[in-house]
Protein backbone atom coordinates (compact mmCIF):
# COMPACT_ATOMS: atom_id res chain seq x y z
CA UNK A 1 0.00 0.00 0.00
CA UNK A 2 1.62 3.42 -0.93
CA UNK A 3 1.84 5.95 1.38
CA UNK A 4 0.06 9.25 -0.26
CA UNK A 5 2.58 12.02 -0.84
CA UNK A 6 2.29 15.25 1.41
CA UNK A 7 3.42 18.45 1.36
CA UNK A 8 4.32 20.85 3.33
CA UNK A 9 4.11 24.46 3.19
CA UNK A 10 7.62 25.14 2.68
CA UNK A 11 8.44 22.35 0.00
CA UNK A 12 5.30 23.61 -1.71
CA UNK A 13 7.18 27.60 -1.90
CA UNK A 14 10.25 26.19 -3.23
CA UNK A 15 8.55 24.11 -5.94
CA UNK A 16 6.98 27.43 -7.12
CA UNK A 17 9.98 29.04 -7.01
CA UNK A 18 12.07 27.05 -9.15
CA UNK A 19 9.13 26.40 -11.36
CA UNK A 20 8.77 30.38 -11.92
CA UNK A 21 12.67 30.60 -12.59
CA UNK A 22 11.98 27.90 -15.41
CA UNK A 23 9.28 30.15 -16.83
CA UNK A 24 10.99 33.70 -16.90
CA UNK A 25 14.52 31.79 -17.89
CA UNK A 26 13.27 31.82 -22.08
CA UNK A 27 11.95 35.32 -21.41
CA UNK A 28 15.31 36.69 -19.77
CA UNK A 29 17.14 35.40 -22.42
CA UNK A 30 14.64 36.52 -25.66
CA UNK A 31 14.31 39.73 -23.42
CA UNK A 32 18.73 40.07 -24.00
CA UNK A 33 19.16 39.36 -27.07
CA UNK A 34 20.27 42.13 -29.46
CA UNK A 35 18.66 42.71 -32.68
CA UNK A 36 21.12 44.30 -35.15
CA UNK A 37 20.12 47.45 -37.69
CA UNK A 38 18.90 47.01 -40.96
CA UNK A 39 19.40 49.62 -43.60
CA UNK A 40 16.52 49.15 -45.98
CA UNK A 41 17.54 51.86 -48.59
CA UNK A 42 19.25 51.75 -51.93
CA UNK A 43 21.59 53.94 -53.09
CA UNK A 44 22.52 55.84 -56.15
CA UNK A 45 25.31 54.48 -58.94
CA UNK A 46 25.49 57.01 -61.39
CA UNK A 47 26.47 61.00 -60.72
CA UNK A 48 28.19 63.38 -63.22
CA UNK A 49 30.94 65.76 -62.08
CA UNK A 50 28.95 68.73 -62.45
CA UNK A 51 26.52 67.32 -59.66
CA UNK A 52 27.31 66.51 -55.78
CA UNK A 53 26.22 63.01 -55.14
CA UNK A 54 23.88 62.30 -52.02
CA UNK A 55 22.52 59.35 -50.22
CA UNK A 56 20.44 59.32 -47.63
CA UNK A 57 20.72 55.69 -45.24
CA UNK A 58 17.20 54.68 -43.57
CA UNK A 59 17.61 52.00 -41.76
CA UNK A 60 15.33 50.64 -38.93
CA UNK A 61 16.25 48.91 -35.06
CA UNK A 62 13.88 46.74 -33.44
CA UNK A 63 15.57 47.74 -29.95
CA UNK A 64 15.19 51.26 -30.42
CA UNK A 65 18.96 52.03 -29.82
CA UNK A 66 21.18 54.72 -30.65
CA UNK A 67 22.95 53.67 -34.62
CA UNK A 68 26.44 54.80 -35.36
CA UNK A 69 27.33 55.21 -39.50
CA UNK A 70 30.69 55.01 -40.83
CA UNK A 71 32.12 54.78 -44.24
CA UNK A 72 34.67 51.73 -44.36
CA UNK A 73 35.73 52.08 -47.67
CA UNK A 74 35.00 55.47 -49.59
CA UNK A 75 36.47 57.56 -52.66
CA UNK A 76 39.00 60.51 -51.41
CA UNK A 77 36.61 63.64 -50.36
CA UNK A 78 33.50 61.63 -49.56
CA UNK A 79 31.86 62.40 -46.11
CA UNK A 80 29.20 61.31 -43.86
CA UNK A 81 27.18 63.07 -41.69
CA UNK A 82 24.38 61.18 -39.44
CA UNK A 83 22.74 59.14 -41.69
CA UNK A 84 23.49 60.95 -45.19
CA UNK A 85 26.48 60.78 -47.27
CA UNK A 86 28.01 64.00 -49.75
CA UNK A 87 30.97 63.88 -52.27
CA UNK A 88 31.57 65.97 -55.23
CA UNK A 89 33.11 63.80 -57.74
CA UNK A 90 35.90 65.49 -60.33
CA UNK A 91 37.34 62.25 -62.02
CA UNK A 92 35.71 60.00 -63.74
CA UNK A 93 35.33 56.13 -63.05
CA UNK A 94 34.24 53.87 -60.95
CA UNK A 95 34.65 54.09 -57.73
CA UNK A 96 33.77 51.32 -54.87
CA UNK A 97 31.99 52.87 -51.36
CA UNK A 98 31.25 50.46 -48.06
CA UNK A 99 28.46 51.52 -45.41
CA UNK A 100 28.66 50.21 -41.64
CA UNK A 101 25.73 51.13 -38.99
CA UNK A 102 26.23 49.96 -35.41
CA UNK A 103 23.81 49.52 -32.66
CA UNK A 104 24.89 49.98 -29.01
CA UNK A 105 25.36 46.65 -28.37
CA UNK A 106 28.03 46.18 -30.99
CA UNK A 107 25.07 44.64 -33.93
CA UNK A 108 25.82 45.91 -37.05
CA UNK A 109 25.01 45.61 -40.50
CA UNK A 110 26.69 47.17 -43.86
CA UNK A 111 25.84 47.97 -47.25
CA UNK A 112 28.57 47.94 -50.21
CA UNK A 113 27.67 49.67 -53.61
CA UNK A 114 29.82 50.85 -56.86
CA UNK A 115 29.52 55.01 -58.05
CA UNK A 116 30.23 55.30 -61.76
CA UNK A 117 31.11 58.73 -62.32
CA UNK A 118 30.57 60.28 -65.46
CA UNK A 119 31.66 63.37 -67.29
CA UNK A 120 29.46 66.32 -66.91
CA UNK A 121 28.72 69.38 -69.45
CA UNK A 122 31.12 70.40 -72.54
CA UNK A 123 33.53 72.83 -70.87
CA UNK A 124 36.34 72.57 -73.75
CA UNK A 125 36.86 71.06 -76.93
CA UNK A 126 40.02 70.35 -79.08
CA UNK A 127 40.31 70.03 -83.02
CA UNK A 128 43.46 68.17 -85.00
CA UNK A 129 45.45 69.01 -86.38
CA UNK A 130 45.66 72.26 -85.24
CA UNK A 131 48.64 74.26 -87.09
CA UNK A 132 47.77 78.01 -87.34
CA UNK A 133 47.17 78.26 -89.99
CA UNK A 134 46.58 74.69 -91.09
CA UNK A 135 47.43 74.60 -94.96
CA UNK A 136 45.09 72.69 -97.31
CA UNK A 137 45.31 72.82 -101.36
CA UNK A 138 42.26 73.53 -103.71
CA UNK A 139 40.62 70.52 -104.47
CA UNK A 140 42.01 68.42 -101.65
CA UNK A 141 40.84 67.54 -98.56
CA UNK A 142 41.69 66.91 -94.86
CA UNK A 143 40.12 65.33 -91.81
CA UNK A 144 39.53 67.26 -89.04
CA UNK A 145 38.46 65.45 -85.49
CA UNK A 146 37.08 66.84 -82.20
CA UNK A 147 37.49 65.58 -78.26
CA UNK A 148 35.36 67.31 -75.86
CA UNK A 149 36.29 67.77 -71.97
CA UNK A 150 34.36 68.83 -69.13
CA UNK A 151 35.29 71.23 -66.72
CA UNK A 152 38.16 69.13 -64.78
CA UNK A 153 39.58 67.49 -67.97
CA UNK A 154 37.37 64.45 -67.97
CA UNK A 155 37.06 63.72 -71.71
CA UNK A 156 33.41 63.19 -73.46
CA UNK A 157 32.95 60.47 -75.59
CA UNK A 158 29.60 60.11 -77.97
CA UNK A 159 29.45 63.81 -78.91
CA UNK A 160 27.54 65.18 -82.19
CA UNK A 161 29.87 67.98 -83.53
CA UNK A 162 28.76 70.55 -85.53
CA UNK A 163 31.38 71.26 -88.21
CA UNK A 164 31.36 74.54 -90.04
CA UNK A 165 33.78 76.48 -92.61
CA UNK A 166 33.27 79.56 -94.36
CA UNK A 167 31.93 78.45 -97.35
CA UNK A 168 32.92 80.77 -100.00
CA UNK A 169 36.53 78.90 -99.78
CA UNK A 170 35.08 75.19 -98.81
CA UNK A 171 32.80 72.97 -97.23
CA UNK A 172 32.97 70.66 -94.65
CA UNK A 173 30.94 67.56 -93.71
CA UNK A 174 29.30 66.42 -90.37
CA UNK A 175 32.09 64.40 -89.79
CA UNK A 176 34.87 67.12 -90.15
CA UNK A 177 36.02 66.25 -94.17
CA UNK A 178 37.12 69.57 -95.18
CA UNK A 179 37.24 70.06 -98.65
CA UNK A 180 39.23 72.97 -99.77
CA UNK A 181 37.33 74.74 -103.72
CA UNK A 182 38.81 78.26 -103.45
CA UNK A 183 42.33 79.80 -102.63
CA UNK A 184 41.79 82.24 -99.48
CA UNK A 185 42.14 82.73 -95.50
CA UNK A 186 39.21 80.51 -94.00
CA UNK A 187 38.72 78.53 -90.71
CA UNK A 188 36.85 74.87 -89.77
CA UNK A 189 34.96 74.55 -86.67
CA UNK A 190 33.95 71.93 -83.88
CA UNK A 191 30.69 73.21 -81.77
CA UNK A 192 29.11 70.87 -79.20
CA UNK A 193 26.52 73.33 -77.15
CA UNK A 194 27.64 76.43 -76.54
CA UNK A 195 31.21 75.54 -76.79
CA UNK A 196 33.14 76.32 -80.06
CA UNK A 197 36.77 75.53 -81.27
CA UNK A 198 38.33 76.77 -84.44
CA UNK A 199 41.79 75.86 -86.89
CA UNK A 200 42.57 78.94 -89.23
CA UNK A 201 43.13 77.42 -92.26
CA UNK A 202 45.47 78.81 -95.33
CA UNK A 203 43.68 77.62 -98.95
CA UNK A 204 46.81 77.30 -101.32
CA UNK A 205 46.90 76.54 -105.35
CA UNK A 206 44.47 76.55 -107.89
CA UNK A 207 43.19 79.19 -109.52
CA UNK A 208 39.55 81.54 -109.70
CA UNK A 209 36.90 78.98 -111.54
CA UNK A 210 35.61 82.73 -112.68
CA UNK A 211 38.72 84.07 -113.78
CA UNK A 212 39.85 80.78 -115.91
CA UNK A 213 35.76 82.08 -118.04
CA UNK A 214 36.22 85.46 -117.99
CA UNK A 215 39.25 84.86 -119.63
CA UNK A 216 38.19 82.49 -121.86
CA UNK A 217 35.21 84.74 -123.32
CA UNK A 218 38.09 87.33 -124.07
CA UNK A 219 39.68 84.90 -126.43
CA UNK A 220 37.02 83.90 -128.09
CA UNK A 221 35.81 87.19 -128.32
CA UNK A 222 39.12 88.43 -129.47
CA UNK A 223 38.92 85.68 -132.31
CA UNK A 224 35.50 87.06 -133.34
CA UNK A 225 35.43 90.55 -133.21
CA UNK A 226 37.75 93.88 -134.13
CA UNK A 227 40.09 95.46 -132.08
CA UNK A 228 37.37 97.80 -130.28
CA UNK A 229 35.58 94.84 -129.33
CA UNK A 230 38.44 93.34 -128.20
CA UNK A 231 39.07 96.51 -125.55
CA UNK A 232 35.38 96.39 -124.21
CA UNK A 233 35.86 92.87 -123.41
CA UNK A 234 39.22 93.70 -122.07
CA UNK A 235 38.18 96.62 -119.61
CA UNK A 236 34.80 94.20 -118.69
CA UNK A 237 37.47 91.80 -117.47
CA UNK A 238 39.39 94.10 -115.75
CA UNK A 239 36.49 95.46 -114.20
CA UNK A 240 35.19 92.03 -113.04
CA UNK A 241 38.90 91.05 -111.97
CA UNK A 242 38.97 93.81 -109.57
CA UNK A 243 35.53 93.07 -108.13
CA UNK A 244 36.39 89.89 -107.57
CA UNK A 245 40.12 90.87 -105.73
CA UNK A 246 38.14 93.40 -103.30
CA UNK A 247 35.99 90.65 -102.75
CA UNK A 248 38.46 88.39 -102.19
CA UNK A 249 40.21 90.71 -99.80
CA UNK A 250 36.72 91.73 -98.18
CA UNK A 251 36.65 87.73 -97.44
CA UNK A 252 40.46 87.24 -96.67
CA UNK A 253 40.01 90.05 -93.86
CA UNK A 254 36.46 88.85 -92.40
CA UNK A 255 38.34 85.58 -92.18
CA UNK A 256 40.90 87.05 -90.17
CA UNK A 257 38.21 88.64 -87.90
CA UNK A 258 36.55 85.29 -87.32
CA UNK A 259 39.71 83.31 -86.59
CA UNK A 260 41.21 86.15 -84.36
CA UNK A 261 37.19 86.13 -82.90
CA UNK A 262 37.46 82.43 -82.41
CA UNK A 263 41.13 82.41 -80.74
CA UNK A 264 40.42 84.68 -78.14
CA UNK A 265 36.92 83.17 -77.48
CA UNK A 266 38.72 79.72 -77.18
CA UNK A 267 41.38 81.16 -75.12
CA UNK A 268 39.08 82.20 -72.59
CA UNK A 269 37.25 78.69 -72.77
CA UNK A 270 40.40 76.77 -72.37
CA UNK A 271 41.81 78.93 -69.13
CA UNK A 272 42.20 76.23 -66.48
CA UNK A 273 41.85 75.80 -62.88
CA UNK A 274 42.47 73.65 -60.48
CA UNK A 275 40.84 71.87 -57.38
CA UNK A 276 43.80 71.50 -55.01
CA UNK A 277 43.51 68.01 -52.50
CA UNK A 278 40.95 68.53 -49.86
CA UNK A 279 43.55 67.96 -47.31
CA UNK A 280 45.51 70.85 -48.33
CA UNK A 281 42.79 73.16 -48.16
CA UNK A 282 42.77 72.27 -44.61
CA UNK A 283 46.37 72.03 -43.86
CA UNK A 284 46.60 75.77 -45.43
CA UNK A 285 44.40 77.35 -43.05
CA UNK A 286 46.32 75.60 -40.22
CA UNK A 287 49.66 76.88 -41.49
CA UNK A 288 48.02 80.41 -41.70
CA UNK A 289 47.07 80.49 -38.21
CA UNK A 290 49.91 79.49 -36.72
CA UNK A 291 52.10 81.85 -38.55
CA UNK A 292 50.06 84.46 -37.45
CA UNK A 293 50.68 83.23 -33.87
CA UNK A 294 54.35 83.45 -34.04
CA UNK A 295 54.18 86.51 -35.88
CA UNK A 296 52.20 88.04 -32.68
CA UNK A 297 54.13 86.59 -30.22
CA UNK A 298 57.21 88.27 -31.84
CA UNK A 299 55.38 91.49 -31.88
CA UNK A 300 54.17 91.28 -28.41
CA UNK A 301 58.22 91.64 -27.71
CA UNK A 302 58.85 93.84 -30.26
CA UNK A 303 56.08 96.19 -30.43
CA UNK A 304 55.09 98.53 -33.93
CA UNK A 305 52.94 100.51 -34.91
CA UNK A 306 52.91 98.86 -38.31
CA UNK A 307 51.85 95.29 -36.73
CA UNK A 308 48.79 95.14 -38.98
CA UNK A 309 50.76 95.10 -42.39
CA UNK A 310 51.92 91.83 -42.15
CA UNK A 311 48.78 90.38 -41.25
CA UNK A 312 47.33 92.16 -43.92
CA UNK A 313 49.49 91.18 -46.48
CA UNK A 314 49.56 87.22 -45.25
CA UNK A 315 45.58 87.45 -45.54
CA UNK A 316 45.53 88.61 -49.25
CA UNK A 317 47.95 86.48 -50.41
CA UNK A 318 45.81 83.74 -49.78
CA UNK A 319 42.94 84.86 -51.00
CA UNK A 320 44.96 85.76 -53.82
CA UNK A 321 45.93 82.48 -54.70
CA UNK A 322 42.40 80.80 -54.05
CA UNK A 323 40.82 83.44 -56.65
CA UNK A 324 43.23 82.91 -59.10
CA UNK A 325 44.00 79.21 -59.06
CA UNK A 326 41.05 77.64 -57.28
CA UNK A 327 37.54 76.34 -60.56
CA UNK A 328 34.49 78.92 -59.65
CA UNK A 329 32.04 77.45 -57.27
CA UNK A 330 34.03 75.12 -55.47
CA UNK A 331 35.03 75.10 -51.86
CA UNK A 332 33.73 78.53 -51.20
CA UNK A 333 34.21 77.92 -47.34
CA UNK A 334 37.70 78.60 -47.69
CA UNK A 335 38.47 82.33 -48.10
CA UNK A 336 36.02 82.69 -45.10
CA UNK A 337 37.64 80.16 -42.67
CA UNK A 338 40.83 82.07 -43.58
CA UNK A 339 39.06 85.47 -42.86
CA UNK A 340 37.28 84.09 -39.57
CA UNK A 341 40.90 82.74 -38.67
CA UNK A 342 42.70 86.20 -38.58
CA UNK A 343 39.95 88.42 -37.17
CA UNK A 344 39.92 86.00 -34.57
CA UNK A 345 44.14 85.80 -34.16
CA UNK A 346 43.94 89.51 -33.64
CA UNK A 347 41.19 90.10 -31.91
CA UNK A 348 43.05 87.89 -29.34
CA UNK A 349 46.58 88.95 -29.56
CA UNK A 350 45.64 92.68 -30.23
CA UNK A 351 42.74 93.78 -28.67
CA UNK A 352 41.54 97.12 -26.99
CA UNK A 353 43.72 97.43 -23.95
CA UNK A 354 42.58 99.80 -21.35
CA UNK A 355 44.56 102.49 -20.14
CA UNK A 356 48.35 101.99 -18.57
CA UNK A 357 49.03 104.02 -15.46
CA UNK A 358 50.15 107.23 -16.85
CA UNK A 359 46.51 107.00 -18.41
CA UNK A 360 47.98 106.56 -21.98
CA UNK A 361 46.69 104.00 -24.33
CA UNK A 362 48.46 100.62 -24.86
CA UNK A 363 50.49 100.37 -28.41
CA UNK A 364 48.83 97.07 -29.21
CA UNK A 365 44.88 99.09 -29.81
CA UNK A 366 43.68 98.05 -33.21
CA UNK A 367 44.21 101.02 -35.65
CA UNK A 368 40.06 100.92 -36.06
């Protein structure tokens, strides 16, 4: 006979104690475990150079923790900021970028894409040959080709020229096949857009297709008729010969015009600039400021009422050179951070100082 099974009161509390741990155990445990981030967006892989590239990373946490983004591999100049990514691209290529975003407790996930880069807008164009002035005979012809860059020397491939010439000495095709008919000064021309190269050209040889009948008709007409026939047709001829000179020297000096018109215009197109590293834009500013510094320690030693010049002088240099050397519309921060930096340099080294005690101003007040 078995003996029923009792329990006490205090057996009974233990039981639902360790029965309660083996309930909120799985919910402890779910309850710890980390959920990483997940970025859910796409990105862009196309930008030209005359466009800043932007991409904005939304990405979602199931714990509701603070996310961390950081660019593990990136082109040179490319930033982040939160969640959104900047870079204004100059070269073109391709060009390989890696996204990480971490969670507080170390979860993470990443996101690798590829950025083609592409040329942007005709900035400058280049025709061959290019000899000034290029000589071509009458009746012969010569090839003329284009390349088009953009504005930091990336070239453009698959662009429609538009070839011109002047055509009372030739024509051209849309392909650049000059053909020379008439002796003279001329010019052939690339256009893409806006943007238009020229090639003075020097027509040599041959002779005036109206000339070679004018001068026939005098023979036969001297054949035909008396001697005051002949000198009507004679003075006609000369008459018509010396139309047709000023006309050819009208022509010969408009084509001098255009090609002088065209040179300078292309000059202008083709002046260059430059985008200098990022880094150094940075590292310039630095250098500025801390020559300033010694410069105003010195001074404090050696006190002058010129002080100012040298500052001066140090500030428009650079400015100088960023004007001058930097392309338009880039990295306009700079010639204010430099500003900022030596208002602030003097303002500290040479402010208002109040009055010593024989009640006379210091030497290092501002001259303003």
């Amino acid at each position: 006979m078995h003996t029923p099974i009792t329990w006490n009161k205090p057996s009974l509390k233990w039981l639902l104690i360790i029965l309660s741990c083996f309930l909120l155990i799985p919910g402890l445990v779910l309850a710890a475990e980390n959920h990483p981030p997940i970025i859910n967006s796409t990105p862009g892989t196309e930008v030209t150079t005359d466009h800043q590239y932007q991409y904005t990373a939304d990405t979602t946490d199931t714990d509701n923790e603070t996310l961390t983004y950081a660019l593990t591999t990136a082109p040179q100049g490319m930033t982040i900021a939160g969640n959104v990514i900047s870079w204004q691209p100059f070269k073109a290529g391709v060009y390989n970028v890696v996204l990480e975003v971490t969670d507080q407790n170390n979860g993470y996930d990443t996101q690798a894409w590829q950025i083609q880069v592409k040329p942007g807008a005709v900035a400058t164009i280049t025709v061959d040959p290019y000899d000034k002035p290029y000589k071509v005979n009458v009746g012969a012809s010569q090839q003329f080709t284009a390349q088009a860059f953009d504005q930091y020397g990336n070239e453009i491939t698959g662009v429609d020229f538009e070839w011109s010439t002047n055509p009372d000495y030739g024509t051209v095709t849309n392909n650049g096949l000059l053909t020379g008919n008439k002796a003279g000064t001329s010019y052939v021309a690339a256009k893409a857009n806006s943007i238009k190269k020229s090639v003075g050209l020097a027509i040599e040889g041959g002779s005036n297709p109206v000339s070679n009948t004018n001068q026939a008709s005098n023979a036969n007409t001297a054949a035909a008729t008396n001697q005051n026939t002949n000198k009507s047709s004679n003075a006609n001829s000369q008459s018509q010969n010396t139309n047709a000179n000023e006309n050819t020297n009208e022509s010969l000096t408009n084509g001098n015009i255009n090609e002088n018109t065209n040179e300078n215009a292309s000059e202008q197109e083709n002046k260059a600039c430059s985008n200098w590293p990022h880094w150094l834009l940075i590292v310039l500013p630095i250098i500025y400021a801390l020559a300033l510094i010694v410069y105003y320690q010195f001074e404090k030693k050696n006190k002058s009422g010129s002080w100012w010049i040298f500052p001066v002088l140090l500030t428009a240099i650079g400015l100088i050179i960023f004007y001058k050397y930097i392309c338009p519309d880039t990295y306009v921060w700079w010639p204010w951070v430099l500003v900022i930096i030596g208002a602030v340099l003097t303002l500290l080294y040479k402010g208002k100082a109040g009055p010593d005690n024989g009640g006379n101003k210091s030497q290092t007040e501002l001259p303003f």
